[in-house]
C-alpha atoms as a PDB file:
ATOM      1  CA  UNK A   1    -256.341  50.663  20.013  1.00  0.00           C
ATOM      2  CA  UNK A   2    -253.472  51.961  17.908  1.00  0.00           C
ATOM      3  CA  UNK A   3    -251.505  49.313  15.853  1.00  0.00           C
ATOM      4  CA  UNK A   4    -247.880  50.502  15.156  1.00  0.00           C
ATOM      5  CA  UNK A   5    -247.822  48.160  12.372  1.00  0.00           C
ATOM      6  CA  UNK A   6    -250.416  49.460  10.548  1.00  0.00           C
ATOM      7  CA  UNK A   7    -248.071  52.708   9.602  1.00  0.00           C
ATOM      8  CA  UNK A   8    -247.522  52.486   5.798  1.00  0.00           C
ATOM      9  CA  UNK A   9    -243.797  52.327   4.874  1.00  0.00           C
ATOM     10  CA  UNK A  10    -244.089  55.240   2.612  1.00  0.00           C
ATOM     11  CA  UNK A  11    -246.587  58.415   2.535  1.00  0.00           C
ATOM     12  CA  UNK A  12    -247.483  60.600  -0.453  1.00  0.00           C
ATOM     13  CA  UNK A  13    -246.574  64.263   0.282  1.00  0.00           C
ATOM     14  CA  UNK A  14    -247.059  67.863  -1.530  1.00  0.00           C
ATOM     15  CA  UNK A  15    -244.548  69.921  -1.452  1.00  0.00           C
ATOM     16  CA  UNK A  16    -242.722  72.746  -3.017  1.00  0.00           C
ATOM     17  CA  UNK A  17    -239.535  75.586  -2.670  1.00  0.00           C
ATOM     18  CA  UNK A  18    -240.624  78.099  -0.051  1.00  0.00           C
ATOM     19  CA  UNK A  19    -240.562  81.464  -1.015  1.00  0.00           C
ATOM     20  CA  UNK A  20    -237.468  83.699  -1.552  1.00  0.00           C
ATOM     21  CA  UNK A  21    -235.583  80.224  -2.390  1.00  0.00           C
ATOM     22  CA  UNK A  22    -236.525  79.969  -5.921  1.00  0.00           C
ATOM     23  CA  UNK A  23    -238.438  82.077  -8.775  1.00  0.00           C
ATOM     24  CA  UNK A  24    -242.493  82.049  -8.388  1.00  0.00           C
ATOM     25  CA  UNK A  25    -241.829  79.543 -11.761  1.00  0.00           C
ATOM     26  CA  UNK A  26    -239.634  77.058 -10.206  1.00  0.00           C
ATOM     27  CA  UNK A  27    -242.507  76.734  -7.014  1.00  0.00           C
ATOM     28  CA  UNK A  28    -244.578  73.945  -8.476  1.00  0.00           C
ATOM     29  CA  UNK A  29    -246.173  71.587  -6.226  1.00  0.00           C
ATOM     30  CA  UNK A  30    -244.414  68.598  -6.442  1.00  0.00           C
ATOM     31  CA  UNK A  31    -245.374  64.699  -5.277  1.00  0.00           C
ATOM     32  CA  UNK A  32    -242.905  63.475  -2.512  1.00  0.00           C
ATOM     33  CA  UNK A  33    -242.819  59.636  -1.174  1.00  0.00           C
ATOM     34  CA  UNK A  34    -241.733  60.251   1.774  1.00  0.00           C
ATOM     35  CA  UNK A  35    -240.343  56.795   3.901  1.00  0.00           C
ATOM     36  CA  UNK A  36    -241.620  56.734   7.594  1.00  0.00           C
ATOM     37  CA  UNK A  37    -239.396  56.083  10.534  1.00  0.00           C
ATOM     38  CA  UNK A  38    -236.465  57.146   9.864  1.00  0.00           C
ATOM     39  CA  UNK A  39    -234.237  60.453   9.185  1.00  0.00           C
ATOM     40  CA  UNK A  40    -234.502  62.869   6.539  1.00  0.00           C
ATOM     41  CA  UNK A  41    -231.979  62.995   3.522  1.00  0.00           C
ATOM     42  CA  UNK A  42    -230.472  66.112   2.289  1.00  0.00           C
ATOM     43  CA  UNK A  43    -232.235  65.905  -0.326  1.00  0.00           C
ATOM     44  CA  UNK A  44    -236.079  64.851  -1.775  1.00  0.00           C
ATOM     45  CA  UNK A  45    -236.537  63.272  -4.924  1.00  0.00           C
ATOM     46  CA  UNK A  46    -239.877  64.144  -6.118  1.00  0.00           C
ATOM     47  CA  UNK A  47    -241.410  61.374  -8.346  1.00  0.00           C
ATOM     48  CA  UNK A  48    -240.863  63.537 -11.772  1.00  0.00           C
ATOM     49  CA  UNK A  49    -237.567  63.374 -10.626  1.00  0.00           C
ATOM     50  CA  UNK A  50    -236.856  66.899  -9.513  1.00  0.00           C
ATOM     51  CA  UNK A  51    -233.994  66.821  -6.371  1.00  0.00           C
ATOM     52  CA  UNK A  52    -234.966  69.352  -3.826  1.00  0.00           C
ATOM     53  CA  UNK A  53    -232.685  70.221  -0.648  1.00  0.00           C
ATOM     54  CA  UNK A  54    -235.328  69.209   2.679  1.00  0.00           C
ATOM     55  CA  UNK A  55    -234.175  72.317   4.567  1.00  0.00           C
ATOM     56  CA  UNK A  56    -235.733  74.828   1.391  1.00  0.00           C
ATOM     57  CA  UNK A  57    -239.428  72.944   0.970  1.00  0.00           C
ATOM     58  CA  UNK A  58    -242.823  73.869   2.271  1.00  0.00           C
ATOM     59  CA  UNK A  59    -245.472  71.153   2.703  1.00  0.00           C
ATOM     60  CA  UNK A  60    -248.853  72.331   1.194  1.00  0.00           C
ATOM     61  CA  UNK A  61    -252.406  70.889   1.504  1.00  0.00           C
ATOM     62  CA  UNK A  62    -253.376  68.752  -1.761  1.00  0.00           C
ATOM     63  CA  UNK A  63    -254.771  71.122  -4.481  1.00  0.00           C
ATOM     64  CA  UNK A  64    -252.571  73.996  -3.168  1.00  0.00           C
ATOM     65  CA  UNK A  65    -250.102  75.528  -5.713  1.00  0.00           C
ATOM     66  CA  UNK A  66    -249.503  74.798  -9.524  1.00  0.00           C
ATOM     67  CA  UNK A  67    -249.360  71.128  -9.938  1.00  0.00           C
ATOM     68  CA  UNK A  68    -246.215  69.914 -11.264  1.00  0.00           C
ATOM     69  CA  UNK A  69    -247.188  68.100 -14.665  1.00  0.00           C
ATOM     70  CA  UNK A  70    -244.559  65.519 -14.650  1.00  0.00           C
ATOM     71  CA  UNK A  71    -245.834  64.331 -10.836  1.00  0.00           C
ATOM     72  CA  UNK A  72    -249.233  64.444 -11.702  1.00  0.00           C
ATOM     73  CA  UNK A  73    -248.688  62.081 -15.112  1.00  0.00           C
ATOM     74  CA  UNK A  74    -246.848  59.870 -12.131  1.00  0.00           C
ATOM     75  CA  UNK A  75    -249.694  60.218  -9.539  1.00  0.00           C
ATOM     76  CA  UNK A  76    -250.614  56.390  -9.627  1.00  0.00           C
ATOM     77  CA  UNK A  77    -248.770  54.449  -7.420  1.00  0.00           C
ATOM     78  CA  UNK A  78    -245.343  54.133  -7.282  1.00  0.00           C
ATOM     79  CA  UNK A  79    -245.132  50.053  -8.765  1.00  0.00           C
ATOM     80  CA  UNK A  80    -248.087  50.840 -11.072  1.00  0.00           C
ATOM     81  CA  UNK A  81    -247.299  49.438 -14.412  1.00  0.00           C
ATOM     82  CA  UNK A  82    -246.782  51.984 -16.692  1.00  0.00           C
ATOM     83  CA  UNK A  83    -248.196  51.112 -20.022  1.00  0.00           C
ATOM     84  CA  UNK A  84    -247.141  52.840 -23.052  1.00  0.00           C
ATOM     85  CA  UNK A  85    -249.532  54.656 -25.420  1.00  0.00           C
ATOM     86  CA  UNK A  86    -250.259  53.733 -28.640  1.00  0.00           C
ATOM     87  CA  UNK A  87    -249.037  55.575 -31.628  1.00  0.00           C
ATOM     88  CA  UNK A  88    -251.658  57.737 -33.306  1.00  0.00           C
ATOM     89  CA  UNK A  89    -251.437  57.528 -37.346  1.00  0.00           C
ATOM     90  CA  UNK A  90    -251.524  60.909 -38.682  1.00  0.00           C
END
């Protein structure tokens, strides 16, 4: 038996610009949260920040692609705490 209230609010998607849309540099795979139920903006904020139109991005397998730094430093959940580091004396 299928619960429909079992369907997270939010899923974690890969994506980046399909080909011919941007430069081979600017097609990093980026981390998406992507909110169930409901329509599609005009645009997806990936979690480093990055705004990408919906109608330009491909959705790729996890571990397809060349990460995205910034999203992988952000992987954690979404409300994780972010601690800072501590300095390092030189």
């Amino acid at each position: 038996m299928i619960i429909q209230d079992t369907m997270p609010a939010t899923v974690l998607a890969v994506g980046r610009l399909m080909a011919g849309t941007a430069g081979e540099s600017r097609r990093s795979a980026h981390l998406f949260d992507l909110h169930t139920g409901g329509s599609h903006p005009e645009f997806l904020h990936a979690r480093c920040g990055a705004a990408m139109p919906y109608d330009h991005l491909e959705w790729v397998p996890v571990g397809s692609g060349m990460p995205c730094e910034r999203c992988l430093g952000l992987a954690g959940s979404a409300d994780q705490a972010r601690l800072p580091r501590p300095s390092r004396g030189v």
